[in-house]
C-alpha atoms as a PDB file:
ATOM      1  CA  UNK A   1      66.424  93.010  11.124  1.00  0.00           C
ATOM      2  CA  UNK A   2      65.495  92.692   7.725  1.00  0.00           C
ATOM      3  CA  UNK A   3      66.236  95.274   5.224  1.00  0.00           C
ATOM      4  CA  UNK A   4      64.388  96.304   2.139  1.00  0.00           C
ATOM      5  CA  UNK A   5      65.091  94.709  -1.312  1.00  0.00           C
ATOM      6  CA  UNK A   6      66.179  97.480  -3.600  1.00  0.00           C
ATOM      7  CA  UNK A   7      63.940  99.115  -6.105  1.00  0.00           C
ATOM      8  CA  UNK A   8      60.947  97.681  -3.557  1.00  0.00           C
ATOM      9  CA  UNK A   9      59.494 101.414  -2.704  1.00  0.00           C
ATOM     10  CA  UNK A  10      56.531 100.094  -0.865  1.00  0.00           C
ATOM     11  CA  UNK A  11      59.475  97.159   0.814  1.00  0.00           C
ATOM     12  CA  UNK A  12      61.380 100.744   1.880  1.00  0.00           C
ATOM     13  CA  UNK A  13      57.995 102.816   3.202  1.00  0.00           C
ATOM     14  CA  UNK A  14      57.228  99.281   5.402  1.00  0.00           C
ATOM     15  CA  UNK A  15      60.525  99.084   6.661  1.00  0.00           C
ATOM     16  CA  UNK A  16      60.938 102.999   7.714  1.00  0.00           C
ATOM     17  CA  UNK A  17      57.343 102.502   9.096  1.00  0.00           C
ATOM     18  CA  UNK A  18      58.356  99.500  11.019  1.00  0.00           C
ATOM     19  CA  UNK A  19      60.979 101.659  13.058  1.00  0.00           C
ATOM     20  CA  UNK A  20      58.594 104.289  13.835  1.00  0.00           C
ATOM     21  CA  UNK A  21      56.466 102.332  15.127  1.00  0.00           C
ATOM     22  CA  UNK A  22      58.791  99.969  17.062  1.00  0.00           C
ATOM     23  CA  UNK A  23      60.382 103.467  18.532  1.00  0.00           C
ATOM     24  CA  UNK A  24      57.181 105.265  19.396  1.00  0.00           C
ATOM     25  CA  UNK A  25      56.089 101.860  21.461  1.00  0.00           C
ATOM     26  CA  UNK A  26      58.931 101.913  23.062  1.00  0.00           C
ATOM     27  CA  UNK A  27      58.482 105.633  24.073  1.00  0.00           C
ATOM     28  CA  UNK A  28      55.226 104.961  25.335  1.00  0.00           C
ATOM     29  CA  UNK A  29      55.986 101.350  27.066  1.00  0.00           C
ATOM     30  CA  UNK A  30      59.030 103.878  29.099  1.00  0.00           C
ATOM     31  CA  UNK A  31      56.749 106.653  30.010  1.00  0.00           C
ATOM     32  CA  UNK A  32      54.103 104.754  31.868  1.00  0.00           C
ATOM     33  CA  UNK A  33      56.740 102.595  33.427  1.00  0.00           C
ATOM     34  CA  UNK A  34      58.004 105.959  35.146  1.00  0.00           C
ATOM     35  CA  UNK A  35      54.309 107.047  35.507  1.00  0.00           C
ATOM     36  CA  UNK A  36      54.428 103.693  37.770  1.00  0.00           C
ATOM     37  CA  UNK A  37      56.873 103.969  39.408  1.00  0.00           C
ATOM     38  CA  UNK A  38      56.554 107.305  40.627  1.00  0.00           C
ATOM     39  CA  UNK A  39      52.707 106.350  41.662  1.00  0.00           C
ATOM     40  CA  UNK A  40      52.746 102.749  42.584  1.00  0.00           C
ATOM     41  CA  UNK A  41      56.640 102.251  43.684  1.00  0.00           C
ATOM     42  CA  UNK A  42      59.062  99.357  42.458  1.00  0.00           C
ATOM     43  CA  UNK A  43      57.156  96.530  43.495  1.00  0.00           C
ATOM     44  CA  UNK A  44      54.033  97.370  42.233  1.00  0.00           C
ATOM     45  CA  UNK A  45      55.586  98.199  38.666  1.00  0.00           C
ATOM     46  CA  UNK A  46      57.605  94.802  38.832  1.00  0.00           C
ATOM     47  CA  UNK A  47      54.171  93.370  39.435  1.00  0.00           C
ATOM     48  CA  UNK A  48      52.255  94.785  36.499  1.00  0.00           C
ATOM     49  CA  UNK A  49      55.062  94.743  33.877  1.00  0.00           C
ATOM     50  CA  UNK A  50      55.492  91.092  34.407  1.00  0.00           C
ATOM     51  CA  UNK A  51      51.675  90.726  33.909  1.00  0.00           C
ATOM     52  CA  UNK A  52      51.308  93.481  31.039  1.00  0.00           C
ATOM     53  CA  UNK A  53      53.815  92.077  28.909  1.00  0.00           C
ATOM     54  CA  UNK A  54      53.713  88.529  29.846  1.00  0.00           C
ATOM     55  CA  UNK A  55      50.053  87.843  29.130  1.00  0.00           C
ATOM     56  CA  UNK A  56      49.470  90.119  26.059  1.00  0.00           C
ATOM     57  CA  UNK A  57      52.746  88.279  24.270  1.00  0.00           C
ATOM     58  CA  UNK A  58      51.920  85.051  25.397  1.00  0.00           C
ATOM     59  CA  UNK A  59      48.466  86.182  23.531  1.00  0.00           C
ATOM     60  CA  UNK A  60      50.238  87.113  20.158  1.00  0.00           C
ATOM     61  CA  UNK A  61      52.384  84.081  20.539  1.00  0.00           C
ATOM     62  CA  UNK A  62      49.415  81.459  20.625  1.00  0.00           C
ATOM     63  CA  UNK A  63      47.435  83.651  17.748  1.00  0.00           C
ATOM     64  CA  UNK A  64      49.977  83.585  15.704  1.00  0.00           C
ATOM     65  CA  UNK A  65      52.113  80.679  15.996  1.00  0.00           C
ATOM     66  CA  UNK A  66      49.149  78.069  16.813  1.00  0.00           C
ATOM     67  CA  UNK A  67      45.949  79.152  16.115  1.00  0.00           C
ATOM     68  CA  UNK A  68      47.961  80.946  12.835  1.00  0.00           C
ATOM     69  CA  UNK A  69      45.309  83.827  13.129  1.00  0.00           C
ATOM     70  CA  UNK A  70      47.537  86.579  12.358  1.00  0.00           C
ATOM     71  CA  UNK A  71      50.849  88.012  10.690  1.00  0.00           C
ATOM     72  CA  UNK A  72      52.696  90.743  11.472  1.00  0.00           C
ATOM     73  CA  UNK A  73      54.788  92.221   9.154  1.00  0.00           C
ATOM     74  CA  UNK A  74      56.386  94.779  11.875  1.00  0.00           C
ATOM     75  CA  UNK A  75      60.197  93.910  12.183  1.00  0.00           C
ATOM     76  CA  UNK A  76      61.593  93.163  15.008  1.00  0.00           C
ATOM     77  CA  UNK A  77      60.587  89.929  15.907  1.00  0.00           C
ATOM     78  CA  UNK A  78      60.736  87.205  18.331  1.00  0.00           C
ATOM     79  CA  UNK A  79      59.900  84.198  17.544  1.00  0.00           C
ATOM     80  CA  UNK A  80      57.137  86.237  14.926  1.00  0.00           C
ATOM     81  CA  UNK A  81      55.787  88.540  17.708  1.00  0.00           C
ATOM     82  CA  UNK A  82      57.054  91.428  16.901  1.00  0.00           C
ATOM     83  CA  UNK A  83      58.769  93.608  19.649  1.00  0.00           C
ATOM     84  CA  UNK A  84      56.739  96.686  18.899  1.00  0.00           C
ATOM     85  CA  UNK A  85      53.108  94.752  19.561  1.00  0.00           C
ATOM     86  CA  UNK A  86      54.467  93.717  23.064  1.00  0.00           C
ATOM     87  CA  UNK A  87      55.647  96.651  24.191  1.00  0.00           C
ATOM     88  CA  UNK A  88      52.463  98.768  22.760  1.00  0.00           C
ATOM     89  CA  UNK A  89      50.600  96.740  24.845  1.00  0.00           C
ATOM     90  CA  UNK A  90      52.082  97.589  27.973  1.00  0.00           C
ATOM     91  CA  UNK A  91      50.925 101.958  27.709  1.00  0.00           C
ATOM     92  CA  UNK A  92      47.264 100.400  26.979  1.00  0.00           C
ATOM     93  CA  UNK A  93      46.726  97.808  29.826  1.00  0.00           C
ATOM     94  CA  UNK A  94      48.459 100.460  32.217  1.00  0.00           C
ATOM     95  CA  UNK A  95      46.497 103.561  31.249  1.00  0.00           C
ATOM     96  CA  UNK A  96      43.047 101.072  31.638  1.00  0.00           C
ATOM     97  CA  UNK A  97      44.707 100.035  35.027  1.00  0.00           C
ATOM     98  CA  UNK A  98      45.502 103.609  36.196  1.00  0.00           C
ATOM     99  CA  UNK A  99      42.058 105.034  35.365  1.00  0.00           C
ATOM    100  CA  UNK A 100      40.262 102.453  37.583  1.00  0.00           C
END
């Protein structure tokens, strides 16, 4: 993870920012995988988690390392998609799912 420079105040509010937001996705990405499995079962939440982070990653991948559409500056990242983007993705595509 990269840290802030000293002396960079805005470098320091990004950075504290950056695992708040990573944390709270995470949160989020945990509570509707027990929502699922408690409502769909193992299998079913295999299923969709493969699918809900697979294809919304595989989006941020091709935006931003080929079509070079977009640039996070949220640390951590993987190969620059950062971890917080693909597991906020997860709570949204599974709350759309549940409601229909």
């Amino acid at each position: 993870m990269v840290t802030p420079r000293e002396g960079d105040v805005g470098g320091e509010l990004r950075f504290r920012l950056s695992k708040v937001l990573t944390a709270h996705a995470a949160v989020m990405a945990g509570l509707s995988i027990a929502h699922s499995l408690q409502m769909r079962g193992l299998r079913g939440t295999l299923l969709f988690a493969a699918l809900g982070h697979a294809v919304p990653t595989l989006g941020e991948h091709v935006a931003i390392n080929v079509l070079k559409e977009l640039c996070h500056r949220v640390e951590p990242q993987a190969q620059d998609v950062p971890l917080a983007i693909t597991l906020g993705w997860y709570p949204i595509s599974y709350a759309a799912f549940a409601m229909v």
